[in-house]
Protein backbone atom coordinates (compact mmCIF):
# COMPACT_ATOMS: atom_id res chain seq x y z
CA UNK A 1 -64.04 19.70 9.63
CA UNK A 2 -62.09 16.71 9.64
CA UNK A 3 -62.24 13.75 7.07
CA UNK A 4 -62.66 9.93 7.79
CA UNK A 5 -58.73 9.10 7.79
CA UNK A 6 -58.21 11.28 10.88
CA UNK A 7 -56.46 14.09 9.00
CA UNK A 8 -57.55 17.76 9.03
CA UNK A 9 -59.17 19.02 5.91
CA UNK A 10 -58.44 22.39 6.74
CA UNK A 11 -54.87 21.24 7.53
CA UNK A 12 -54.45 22.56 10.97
CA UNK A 13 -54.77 19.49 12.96
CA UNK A 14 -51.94 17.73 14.31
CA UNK A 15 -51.61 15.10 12.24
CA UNK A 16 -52.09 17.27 9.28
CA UNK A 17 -49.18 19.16 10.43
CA UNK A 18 -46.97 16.90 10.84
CA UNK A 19 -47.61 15.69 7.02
CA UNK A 20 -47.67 18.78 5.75
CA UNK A 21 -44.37 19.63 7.60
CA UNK A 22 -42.75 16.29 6.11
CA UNK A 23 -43.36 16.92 2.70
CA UNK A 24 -42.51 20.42 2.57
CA UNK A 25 -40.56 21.87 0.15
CA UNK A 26 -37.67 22.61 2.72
CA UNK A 27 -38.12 19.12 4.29
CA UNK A 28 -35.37 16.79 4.93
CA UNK A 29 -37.34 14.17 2.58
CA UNK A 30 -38.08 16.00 -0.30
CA UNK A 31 -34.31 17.91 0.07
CA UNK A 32 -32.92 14.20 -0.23
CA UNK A 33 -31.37 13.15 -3.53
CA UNK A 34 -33.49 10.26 -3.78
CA UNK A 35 -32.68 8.75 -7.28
CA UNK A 36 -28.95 8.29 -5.78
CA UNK A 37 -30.21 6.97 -2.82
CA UNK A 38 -32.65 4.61 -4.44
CA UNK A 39 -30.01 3.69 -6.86
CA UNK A 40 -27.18 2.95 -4.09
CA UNK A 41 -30.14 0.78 -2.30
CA UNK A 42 -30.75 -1.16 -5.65
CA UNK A 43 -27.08 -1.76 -5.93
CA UNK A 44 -26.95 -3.16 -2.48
CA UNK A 45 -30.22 -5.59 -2.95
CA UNK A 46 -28.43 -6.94 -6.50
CA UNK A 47 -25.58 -7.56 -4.21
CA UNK A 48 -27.53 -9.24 -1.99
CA UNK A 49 -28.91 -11.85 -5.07
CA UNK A 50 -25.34 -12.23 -6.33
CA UNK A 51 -23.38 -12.81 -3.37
CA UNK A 52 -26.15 -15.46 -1.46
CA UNK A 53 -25.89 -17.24 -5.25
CA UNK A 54 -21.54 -16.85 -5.31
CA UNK A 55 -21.72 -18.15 -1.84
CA UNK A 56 -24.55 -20.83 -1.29
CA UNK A 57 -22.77 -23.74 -2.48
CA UNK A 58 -19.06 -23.23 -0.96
CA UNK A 59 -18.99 -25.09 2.16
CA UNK A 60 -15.22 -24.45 2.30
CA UNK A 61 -16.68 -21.01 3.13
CA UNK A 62 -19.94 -20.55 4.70
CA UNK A 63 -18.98 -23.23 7.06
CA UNK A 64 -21.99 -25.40 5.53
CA UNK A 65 -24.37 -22.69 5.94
CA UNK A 66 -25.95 -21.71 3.09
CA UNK A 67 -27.25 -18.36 4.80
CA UNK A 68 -24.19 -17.25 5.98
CA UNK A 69 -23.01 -14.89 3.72
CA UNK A 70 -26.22 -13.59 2.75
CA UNK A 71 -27.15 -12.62 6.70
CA UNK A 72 -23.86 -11.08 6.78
CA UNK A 73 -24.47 -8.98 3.87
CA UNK A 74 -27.90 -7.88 4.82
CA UNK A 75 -26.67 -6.77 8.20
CA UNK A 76 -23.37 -4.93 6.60
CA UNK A 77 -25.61 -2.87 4.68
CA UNK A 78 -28.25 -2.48 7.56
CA UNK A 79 -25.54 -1.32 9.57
CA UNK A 80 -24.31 1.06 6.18
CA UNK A 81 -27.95 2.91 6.12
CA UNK A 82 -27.30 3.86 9.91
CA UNK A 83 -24.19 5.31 8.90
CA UNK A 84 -25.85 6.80 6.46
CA UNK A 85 -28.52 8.73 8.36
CA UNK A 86 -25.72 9.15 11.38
CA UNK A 87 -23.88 11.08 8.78
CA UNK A 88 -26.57 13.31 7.46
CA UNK A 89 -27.56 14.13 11.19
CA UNK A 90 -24.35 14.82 12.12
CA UNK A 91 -23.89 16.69 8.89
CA UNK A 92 -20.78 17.34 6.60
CA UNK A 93 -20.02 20.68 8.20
CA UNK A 94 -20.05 19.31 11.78
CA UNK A 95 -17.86 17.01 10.69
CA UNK A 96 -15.35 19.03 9.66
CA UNK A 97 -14.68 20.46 12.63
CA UNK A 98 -13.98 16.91 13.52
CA UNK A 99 -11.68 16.21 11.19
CA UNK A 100 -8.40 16.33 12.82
CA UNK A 101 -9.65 13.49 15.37
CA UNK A 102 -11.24 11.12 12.39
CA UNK A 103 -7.68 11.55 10.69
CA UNK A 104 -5.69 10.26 13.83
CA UNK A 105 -8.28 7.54 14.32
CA UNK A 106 -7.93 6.23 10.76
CA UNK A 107 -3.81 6.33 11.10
CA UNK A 108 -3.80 4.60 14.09
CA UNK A 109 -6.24 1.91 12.87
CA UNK A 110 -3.75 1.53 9.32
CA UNK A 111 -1.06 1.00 12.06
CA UNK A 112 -2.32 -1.17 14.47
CA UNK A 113 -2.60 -3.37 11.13
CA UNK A 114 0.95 -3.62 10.87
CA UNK A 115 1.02 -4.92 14.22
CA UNK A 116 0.46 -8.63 14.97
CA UNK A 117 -3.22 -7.85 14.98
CA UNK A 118 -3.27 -7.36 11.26
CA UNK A 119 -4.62 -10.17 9.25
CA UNK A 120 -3.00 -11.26 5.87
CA UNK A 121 -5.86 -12.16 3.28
CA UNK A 122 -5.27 -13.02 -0.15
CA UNK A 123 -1.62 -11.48 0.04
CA UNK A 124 -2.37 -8.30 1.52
CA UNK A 125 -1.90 -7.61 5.31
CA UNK A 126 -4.48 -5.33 5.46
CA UNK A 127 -7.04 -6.44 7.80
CA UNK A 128 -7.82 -6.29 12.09
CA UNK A 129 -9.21 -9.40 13.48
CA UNK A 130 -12.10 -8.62 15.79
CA UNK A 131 -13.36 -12.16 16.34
CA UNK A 132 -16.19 -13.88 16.51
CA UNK A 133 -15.79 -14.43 12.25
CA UNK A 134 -15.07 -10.65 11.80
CA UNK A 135 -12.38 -8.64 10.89
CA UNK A 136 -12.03 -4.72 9.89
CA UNK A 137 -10.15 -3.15 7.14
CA UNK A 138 -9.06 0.15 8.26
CA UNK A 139 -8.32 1.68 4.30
CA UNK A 140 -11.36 1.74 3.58
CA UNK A 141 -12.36 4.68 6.30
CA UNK A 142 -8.96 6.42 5.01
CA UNK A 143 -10.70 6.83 1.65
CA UNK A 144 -13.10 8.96 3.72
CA UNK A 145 -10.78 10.60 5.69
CA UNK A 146 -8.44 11.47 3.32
CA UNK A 147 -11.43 13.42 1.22
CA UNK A 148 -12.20 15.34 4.25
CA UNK A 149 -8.64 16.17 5.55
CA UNK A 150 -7.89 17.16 2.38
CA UNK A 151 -11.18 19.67 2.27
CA UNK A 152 -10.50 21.35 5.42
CA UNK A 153 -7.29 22.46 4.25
CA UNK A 154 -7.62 23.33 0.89
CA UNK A 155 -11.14 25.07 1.55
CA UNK A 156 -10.33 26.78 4.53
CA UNK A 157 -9.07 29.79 3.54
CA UNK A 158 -11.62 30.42 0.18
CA UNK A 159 -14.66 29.65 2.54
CA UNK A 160 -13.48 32.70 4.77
CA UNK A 161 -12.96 34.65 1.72
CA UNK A 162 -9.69 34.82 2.11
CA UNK A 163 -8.77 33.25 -0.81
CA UNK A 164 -10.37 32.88 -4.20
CA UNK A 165 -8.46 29.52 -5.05
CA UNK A 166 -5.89 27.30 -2.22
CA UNK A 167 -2.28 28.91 -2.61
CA UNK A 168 0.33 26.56 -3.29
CA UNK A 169 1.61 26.38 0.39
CA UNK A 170 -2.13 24.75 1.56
CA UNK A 171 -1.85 22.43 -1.52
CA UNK A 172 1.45 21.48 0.01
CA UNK A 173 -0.02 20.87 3.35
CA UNK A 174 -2.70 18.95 2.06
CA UNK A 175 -0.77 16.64 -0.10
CA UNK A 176 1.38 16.04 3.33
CA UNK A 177 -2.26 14.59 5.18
CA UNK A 178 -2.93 12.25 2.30
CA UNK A 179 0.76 11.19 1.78
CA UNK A 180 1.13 9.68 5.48
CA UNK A 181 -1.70 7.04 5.90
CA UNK A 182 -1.09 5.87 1.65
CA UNK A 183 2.51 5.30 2.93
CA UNK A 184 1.24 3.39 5.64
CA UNK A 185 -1.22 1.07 3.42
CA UNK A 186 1.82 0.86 1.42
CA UNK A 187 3.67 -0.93 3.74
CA UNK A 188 1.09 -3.75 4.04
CA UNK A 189 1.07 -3.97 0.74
CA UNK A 190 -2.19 -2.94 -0.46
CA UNK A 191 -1.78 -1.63 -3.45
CA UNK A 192 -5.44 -1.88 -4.94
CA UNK A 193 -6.56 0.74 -2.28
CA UNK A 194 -3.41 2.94 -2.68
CA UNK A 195 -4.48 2.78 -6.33
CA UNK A 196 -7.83 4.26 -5.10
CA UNK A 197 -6.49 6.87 -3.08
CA UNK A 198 -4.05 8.06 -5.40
CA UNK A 199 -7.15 8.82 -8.22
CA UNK A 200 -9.06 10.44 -4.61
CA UNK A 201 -6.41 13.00 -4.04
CA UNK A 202 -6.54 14.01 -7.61
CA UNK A 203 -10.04 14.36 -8.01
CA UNK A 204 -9.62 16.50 -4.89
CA UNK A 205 -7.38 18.80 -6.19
CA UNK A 206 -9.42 19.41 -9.50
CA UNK A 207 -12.42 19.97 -7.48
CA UNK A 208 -10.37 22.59 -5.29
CA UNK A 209 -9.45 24.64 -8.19
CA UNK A 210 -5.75 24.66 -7.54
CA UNK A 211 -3.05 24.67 -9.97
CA UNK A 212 -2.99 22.59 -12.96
CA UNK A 213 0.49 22.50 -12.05
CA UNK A 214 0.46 20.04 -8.92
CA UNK A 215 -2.22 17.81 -11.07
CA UNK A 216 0.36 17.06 -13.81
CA UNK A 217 3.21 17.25 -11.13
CA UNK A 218 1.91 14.75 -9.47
CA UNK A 219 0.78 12.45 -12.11
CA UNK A 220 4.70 12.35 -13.17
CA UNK A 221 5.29 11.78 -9.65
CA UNK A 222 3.55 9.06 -10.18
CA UNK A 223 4.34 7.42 -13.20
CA UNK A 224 7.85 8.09 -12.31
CA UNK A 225 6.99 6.15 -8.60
CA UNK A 226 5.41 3.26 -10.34
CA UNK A 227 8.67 2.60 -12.57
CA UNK A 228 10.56 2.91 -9.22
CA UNK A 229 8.62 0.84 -7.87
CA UNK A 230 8.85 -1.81 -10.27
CA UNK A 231 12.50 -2.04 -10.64
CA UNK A 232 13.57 -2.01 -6.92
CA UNK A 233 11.49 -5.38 -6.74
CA UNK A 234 9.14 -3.40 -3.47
CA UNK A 235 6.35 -5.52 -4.85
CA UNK A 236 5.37 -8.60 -3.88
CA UNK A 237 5.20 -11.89 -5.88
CA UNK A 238 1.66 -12.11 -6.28
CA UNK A 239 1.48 -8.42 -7.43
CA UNK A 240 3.52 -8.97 -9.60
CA UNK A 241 2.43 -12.02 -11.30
CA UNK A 242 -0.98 -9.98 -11.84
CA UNK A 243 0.49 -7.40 -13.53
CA UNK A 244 2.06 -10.51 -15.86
CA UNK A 245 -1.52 -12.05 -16.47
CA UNK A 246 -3.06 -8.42 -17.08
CA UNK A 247 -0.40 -8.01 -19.75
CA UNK A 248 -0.38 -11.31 -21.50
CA UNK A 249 -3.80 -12.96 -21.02
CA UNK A 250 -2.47 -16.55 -22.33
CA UNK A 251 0.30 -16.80 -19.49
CA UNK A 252 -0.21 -19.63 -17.36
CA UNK A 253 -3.85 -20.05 -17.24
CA UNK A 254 -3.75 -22.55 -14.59
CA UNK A 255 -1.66 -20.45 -12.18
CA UNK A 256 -1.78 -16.10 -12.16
CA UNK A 257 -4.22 -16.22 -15.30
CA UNK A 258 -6.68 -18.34 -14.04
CA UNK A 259 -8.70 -15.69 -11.78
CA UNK A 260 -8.76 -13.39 -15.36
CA UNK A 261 -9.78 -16.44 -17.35
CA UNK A 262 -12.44 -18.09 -15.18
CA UNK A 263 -14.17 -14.61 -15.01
CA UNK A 264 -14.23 -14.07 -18.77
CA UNK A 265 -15.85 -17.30 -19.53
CA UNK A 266 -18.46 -16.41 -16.71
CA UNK A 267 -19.10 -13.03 -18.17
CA UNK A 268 -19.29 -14.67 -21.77
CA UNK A 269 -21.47 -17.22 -20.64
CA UNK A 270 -24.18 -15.20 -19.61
CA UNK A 271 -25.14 -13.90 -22.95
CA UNK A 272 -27.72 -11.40 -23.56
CA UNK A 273 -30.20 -12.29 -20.79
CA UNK A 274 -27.99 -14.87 -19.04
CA UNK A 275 -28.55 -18.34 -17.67
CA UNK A 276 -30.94 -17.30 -14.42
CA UNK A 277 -30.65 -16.42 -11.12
CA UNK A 278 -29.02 -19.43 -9.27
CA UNK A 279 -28.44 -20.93 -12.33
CA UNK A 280 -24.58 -20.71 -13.69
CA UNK A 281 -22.49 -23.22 -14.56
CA UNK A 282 -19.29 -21.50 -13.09
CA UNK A 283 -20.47 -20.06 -10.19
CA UNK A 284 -22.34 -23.66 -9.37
CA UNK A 285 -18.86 -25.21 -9.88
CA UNK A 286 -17.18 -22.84 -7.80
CA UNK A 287 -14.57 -21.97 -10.52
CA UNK A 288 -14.37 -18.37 -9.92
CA UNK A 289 -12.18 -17.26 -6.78
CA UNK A 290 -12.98 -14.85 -5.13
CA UNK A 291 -16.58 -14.44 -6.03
CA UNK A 292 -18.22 -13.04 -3.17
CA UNK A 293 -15.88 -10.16 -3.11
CA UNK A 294 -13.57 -9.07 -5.90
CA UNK A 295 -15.24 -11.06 -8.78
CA UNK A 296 -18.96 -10.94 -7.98
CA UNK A 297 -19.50 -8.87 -10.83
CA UNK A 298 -18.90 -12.46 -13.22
CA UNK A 299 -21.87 -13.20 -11.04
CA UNK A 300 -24.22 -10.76 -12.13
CA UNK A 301 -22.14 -11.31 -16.52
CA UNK A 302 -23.04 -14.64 -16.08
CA UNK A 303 -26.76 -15.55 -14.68
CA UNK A 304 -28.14 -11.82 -15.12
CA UNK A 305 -26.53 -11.86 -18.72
CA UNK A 306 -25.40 -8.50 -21.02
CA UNK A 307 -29.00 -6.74 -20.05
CA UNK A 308 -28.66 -7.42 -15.72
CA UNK A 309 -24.75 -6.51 -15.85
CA UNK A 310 -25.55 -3.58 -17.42
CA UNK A 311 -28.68 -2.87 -15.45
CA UNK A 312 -25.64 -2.56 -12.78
CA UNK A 313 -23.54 -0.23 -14.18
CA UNK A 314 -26.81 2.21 -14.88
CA UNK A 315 -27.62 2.16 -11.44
CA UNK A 316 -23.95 3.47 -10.37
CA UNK A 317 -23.90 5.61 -13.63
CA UNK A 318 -27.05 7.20 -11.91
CA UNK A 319 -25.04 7.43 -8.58
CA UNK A 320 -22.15 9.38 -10.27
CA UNK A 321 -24.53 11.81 -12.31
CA UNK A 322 -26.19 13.04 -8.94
CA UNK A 323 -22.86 13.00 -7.08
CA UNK A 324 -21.74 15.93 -10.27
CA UNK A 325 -24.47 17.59 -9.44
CA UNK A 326 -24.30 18.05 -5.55
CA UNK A 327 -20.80 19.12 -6.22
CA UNK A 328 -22.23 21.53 -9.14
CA UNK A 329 -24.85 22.99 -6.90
CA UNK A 330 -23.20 23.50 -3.62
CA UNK A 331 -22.44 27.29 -2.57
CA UNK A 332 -19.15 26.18 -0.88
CA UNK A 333 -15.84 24.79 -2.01
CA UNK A 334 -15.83 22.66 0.81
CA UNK A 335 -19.25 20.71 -0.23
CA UNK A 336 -17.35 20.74 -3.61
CA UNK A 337 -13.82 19.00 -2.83
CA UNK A 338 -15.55 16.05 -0.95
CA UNK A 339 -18.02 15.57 -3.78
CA UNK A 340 -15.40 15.45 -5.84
CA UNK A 341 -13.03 13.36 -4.03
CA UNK A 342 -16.09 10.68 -3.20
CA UNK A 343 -16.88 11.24 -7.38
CA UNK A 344 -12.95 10.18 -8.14
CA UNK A 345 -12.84 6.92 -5.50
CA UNK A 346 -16.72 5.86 -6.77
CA UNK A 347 -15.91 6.17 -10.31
CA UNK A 348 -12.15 4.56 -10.73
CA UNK A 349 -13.10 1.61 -8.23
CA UNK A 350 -16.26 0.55 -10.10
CA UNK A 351 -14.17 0.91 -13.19
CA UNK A 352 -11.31 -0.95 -11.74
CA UNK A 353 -13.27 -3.68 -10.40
CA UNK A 354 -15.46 -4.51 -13.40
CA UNK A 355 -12.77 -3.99 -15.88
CA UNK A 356 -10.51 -6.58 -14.68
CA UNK A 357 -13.37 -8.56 -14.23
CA UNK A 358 -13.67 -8.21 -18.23
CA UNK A 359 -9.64 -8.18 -18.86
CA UNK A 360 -9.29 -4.60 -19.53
CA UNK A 361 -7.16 -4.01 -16.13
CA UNK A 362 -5.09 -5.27 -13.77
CA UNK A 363 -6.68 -7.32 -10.92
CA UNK A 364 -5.93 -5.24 -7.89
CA UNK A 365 -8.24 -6.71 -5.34
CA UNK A 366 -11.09 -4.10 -4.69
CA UNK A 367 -14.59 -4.53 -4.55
CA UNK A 368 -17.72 -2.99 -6.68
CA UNK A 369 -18.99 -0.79 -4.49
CA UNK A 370 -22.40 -1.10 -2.62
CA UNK A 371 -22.59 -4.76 -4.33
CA UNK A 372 -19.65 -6.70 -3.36
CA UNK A 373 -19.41 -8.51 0.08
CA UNK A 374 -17.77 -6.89 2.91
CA UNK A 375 -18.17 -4.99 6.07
CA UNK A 376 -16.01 -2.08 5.92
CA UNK A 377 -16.40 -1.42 2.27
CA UNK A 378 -20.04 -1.49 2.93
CA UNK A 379 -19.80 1.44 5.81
CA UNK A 380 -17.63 3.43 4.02
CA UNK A 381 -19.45 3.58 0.80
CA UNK A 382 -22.38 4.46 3.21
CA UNK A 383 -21.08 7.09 4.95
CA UNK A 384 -19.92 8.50 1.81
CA UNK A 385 -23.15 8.64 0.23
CA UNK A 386 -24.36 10.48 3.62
CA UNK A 387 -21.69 12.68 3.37
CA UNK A 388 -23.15 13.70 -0.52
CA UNK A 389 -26.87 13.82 1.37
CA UNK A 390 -25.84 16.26 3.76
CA UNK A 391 -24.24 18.60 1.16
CA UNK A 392 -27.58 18.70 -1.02
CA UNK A 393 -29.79 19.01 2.47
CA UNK A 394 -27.90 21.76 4.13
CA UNK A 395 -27.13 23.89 0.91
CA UNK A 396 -29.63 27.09 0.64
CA UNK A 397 -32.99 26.17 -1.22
CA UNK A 398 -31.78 29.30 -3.70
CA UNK A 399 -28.88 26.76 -4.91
């Protein structure tokens, strides 16, 4: 007996099947994690809003089309869903067998940058020119990379069995992968996503389980680098000067403080419910630098107001929360590191990125992720969230 929509009653027919077998309980749909995916979707259509209204109106930019930025940022994230489901077909296991070929991909792209390829924007020489009004910006896939490099090695041994945490000699080795492609982006200098990678390899160690000892080693590595850093002058200028501004707000707020000082009085402006969609005095009158990219979060403080901003930082709150729990749930360490890792770069970028919008850190040029325009951002933060997918979807249904 069949009923009027075509479907089986009984549930044998063919189309009935097919249904049935979609919504099963061992599905690929229903084994999704869909309030993260809905979330990361949300974030990218509130992107969408903000950067069309940061970018409307700057015809030294859009090359007088109003569209432009918004078409590109529809098809970036297009483009970042196929990753997506590329990524969860392909899996997170079958990738790691592909790791060592991903890694030399991602250090030859870094170099090629330092070749007269690269592209210098805003300071940083950390872009490939691929013509036609687009460029690439191969850091952003070492974020990935580095996660999963790092996993193979450090998981290796405690998947088999082996091991019930990574000895101090795979730590080492690990440590070694990340160091050689954050040396590279060092060079260009791009410091914001060295930044980012640093806080990655530490959230990958935690995850691992391994010593407390190289955590705390390397954060006085680190601190210890930074002062180094500082005083042999391996900074640039403009680095510099932002480090000035974060410090002392009132210094020169027509020159370094200016990007720090326009964004606060955007963010201020928009009150409790803001002044509308389209309708901001400061993104209007251009005064914001930047705001397309690093800064489109003033976009969002200003016409969406205290309730839209933090509407925004819900929605990747939500993210993180089912990102803890993949790496909670999953059966192997592996699964675990690059939740982990993805968990560390997700949560200290947003962080970065709004809080300098709002003065409370240094501006270090990196954008909010899934919202702020740009290509290869866009894909990575993609195929990271497929990467988290695939870990919930293959892990047993007993998990």
């Amino acid at each position: 007996m069949s009923g009027t929509n075509g479907f089986s009653v009984s549930g044998y027919g063919p189309e009935r099947s097919a249904w049935a077998r979609l919504i099963a309980r061992d599905s690929l749909v229903r084994r999704l994690d869909w309030p993260m995916l809905l979330s990361s979707v949300a974030l990218s259509l509130i992107g969408t809003a903000l950067v069309y209204s940061a970018t409307r109106n700057r015809t030294e930019l859009n090359q007088g089309d109003p569209y432009y930025f918004l078409f590109r940022h529809v098809l970036n994230t297009g483009i970042g869903l196929a990753l997506m489901v590329g990524t969860i077909w392909l899996g997170h296991r079958t990738l790691r067998t592909a790791v060592p070929i991903l890694y030399g991909v991602s250090v030859f792209l870094v170099l090629l940058v330092l070749t007269p390829l690269g592209k210098t924007i805003n300071g940083a020489h950390a872009w490939i020119v691929l013509g036609g009004g687009f460029s690439l910006q191969p850091s952003e896939f070492v974020k990935v990379t580095i996660i999963l490099g790092m996993a193979m090695l450090l998981a290796a041994r405690v998947d088999a069995g082996d091991k019930e945490y990574p000895d101090h000699r795979t730590v080492f080795q690990a440590l070694c992968l990340a160091a050689v492609p954050i040396m590279i982006v060092m060079l260009m200098p791009d410091l914001g996503s060295v930044m980012v990678m640093a806080v990655i390899v530490l959230g990958v160690l935690l995850a691992s389980g391994a010593s407390n000892r190289w955590v705390f080693g390397l954060l006085g590595a680190g601190a210890a680098g930074a002062i180094a850093v500082w005083q042999l002058g391996v900074l640039d200028e403009y680095q510099i000067n932002r480090f000035a501004a974060f410090a002392n707000p009132a210094l020169d707020p027509a020159g370094v403080g200016y990007n720090t000082n326009q964004a606060r009085i955007a963010i201020g402006s928009g009150g409790l419910t803001g002044t509308g969609l389209f309708h901001g005095s400061q993104t209007t009158g251009r005064f914001v630098p930047e705001q397309q990219t690093d800064f489109v979060f003033t976009v969002a403080g200003e016409e969406l107001g205290f309730l839209g901003a933090g509407f925004i930082i819900v929605l990747l709150g939500i993210v993180l929360w089912r990102a803890c729990r993949i790496a909670r749930e999953t059966t192997e360490l592996y699964g675990t590191i690059v939740a982990g890792g993805i968990i560390a770069w997700f949560a200290f970028q947003s962080f970065e990125n709004i809080g300098m919008t709002l003065g409370i850190m240094p501006v270090a040029g990196l954008p909010l992720p899934f919202v702020s325009y740009g290509g290869s951002s866009m894909f990575a933060v993609w195929v990271a969230i497929g990467l988290l997918q695939s870990i919930r979807v293959q892990r047993p249904m007993s998990a």
